[in-house]
Protein backbone atom coordinates (compact mmCIF):
# COMPACT_ATOMS: atom_id res chain seq x y z
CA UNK A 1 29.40 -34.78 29.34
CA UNK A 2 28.13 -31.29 29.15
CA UNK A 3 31.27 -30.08 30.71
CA UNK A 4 33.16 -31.56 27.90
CA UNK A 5 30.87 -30.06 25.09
CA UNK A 6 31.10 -26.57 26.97
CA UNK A 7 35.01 -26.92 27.15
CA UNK A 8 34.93 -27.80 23.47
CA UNK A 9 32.69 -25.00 22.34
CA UNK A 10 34.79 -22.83 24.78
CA UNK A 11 38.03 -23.36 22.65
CA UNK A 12 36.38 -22.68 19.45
CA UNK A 13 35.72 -19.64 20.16
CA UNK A 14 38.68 -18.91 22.26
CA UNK A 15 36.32 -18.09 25.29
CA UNK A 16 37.86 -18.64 29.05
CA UNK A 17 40.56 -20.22 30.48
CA UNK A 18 42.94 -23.31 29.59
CA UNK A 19 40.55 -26.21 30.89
CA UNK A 20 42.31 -27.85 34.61
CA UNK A 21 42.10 -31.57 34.05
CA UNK A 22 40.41 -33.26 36.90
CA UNK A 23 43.32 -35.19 38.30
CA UNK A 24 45.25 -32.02 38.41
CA UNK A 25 47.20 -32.13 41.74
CA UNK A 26 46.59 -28.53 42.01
CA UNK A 27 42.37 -29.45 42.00
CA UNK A 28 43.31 -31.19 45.13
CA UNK A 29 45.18 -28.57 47.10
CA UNK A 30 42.41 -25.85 45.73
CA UNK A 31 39.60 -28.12 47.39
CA UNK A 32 41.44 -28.98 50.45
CA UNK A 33 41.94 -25.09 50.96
CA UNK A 34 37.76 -24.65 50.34
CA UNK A 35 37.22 -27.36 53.12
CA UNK A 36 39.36 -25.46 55.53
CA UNK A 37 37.54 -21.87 54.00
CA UNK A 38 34.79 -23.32 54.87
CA UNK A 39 35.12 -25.50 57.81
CA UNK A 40 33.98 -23.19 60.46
CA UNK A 41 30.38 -22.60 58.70
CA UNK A 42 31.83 -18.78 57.37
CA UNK A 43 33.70 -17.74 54.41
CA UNK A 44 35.00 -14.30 55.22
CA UNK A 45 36.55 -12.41 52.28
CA UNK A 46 39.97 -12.26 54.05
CA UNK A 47 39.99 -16.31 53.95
CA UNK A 48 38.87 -15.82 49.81
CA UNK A 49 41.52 -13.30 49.55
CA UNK A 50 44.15 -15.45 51.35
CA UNK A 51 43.68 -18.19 49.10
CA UNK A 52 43.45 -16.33 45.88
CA UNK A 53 46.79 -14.75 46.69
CA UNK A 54 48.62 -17.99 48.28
CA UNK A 55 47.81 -20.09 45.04
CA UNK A 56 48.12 -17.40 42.57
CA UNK A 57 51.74 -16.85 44.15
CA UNK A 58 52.65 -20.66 44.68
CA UNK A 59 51.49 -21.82 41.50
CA UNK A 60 52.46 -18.56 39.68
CA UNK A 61 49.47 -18.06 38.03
CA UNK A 62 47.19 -15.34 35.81
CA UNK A 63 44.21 -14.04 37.08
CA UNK A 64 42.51 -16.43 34.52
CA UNK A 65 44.67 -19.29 35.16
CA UNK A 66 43.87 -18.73 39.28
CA UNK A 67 39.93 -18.23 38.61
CA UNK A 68 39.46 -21.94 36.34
CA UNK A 69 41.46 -23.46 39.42
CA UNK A 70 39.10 -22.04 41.87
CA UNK A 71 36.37 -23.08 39.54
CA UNK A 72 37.28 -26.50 39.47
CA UNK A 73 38.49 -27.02 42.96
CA UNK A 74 35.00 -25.91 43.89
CA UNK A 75 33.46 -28.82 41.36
CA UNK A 76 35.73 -30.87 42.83
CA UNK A 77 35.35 -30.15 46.53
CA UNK A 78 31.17 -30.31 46.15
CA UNK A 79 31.50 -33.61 44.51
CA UNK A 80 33.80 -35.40 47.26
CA UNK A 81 31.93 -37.39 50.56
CA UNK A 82 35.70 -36.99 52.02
CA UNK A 83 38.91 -35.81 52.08
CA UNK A 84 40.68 -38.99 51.28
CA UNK A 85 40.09 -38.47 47.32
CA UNK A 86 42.36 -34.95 47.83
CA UNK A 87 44.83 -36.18 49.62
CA UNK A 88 45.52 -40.15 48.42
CA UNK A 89 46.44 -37.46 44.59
CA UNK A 90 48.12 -35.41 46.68
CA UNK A 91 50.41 -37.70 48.61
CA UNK A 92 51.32 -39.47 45.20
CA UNK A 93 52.46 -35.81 43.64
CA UNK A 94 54.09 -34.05 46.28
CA UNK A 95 56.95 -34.79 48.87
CA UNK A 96 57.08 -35.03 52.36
CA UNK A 97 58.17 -31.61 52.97
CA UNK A 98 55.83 -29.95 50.44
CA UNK A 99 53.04 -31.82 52.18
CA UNK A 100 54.06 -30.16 55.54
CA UNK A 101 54.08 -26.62 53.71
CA UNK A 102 50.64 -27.58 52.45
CA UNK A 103 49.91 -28.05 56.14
CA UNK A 104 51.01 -24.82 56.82
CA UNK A 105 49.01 -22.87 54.08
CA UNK A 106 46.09 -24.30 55.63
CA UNK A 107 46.32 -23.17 58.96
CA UNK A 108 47.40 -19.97 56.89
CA UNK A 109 44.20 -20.13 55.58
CA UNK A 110 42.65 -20.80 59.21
CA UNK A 111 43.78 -17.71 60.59
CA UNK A 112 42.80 -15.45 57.89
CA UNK A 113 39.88 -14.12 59.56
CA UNK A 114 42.05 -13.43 62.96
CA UNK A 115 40.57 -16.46 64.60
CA UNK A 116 40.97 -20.19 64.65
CA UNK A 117 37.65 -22.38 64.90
CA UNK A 118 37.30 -25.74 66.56
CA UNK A 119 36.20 -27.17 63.18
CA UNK A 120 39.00 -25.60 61.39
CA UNK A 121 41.63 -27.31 63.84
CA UNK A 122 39.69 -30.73 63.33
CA UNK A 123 39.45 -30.05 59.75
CA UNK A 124 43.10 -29.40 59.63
CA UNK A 125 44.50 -32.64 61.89
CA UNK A 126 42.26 -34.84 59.76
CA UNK A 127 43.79 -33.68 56.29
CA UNK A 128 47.09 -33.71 57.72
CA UNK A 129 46.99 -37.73 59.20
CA UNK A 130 45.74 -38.41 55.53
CA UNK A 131 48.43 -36.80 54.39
CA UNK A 132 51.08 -38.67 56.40
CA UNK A 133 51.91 -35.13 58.35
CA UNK A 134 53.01 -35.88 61.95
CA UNK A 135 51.03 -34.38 64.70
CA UNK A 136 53.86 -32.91 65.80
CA UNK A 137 54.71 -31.23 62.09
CA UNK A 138 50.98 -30.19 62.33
CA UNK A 139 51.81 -28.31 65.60
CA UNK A 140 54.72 -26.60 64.27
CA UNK A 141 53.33 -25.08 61.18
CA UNK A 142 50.73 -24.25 63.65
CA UNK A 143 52.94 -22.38 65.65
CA UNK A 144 54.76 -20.45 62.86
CA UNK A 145 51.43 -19.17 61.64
CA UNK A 146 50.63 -17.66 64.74
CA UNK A 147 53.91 -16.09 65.76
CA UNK A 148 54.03 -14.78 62.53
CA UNK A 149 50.41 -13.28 63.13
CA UNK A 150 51.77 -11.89 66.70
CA UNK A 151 54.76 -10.54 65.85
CA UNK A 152 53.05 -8.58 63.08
CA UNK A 153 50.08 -7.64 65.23
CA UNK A 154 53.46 -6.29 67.91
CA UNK A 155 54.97 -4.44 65.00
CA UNK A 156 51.98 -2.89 63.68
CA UNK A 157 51.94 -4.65 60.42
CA UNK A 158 49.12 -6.23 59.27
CA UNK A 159 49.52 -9.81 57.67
CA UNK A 160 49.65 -10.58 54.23
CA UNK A 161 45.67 -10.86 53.19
């Protein structure tokens, strides 16, 4: 209720950014991406800054826009017991194949930091089978993420952050 009054008051005075409705599919995806942030018991500012710019980009949104997101995929994603909430909205709003590129931004997200946790991985295989992924799709997007973090770490170039 107070949320509502504060949105209200919010518009009346034109303060912050366009309100995200709770059921937003987007909410979803931003509190999946904070579970996998998360999952290892470490937020390091390369996984913050990997998610800022992966949403920002995919969604094509302001910096205002991007921060309410954050703001209420973080309500969201303290409010949830599990993961099947995020995923049962996202499997109703997105495809098969934009589910398996989900996959793959999370295991983006995973090896931000240069290293891939235990947790992460379960974290990741769990959200996945909700999501109707294959294990084997899973693996693949797995894969990609880390040639791609090889062949840049051969070359010299350092991955996108």
């Amino acid at each position: 209720m107070f949320d509502r009054f504060r949105i209200f008051l919010d518009s009346l005075t034109g303060n912050g950014a366009a309100p995200i409705a709770a059921d937003d599919p987007r909410v979803a995806v931003m509190a999946l991406c904070i579970q996998v942030m998360e999952a290892d018991g470490e937020t390091d500012p390369k996984e913050r800054r990997k998610v800022r710019a992966m949403i920002k980009d995919h969604y094509r949104l302001d910096d205002a826009a991007l921060d309410a997101l954050i703001a209420a995929g973080q309500t969201a994603e303290s409010q949830a017991i599990d993961f099947f909430r995020f995923t049962s909205d996202i499997k109703r709003n997105l495809s098969e194949e934009q589910r398996i590129d989900l996959v793959g931004m999370l295991w983006e997200i995973a090896y931000a930091d240069g290293r891939r946790s235990e947790m992460e991985d379960h974290v990741i295989w769990r959200i996945a089978d909700l999501l109707g992924v294959s294990g084997r799709d899973r693996i693949i997007k797995r894969q990609e993420v880390a040639a791609g973090l090889d062949a840049s770490e051969e070359t010299g170039t350092a991955p996108e952050k």
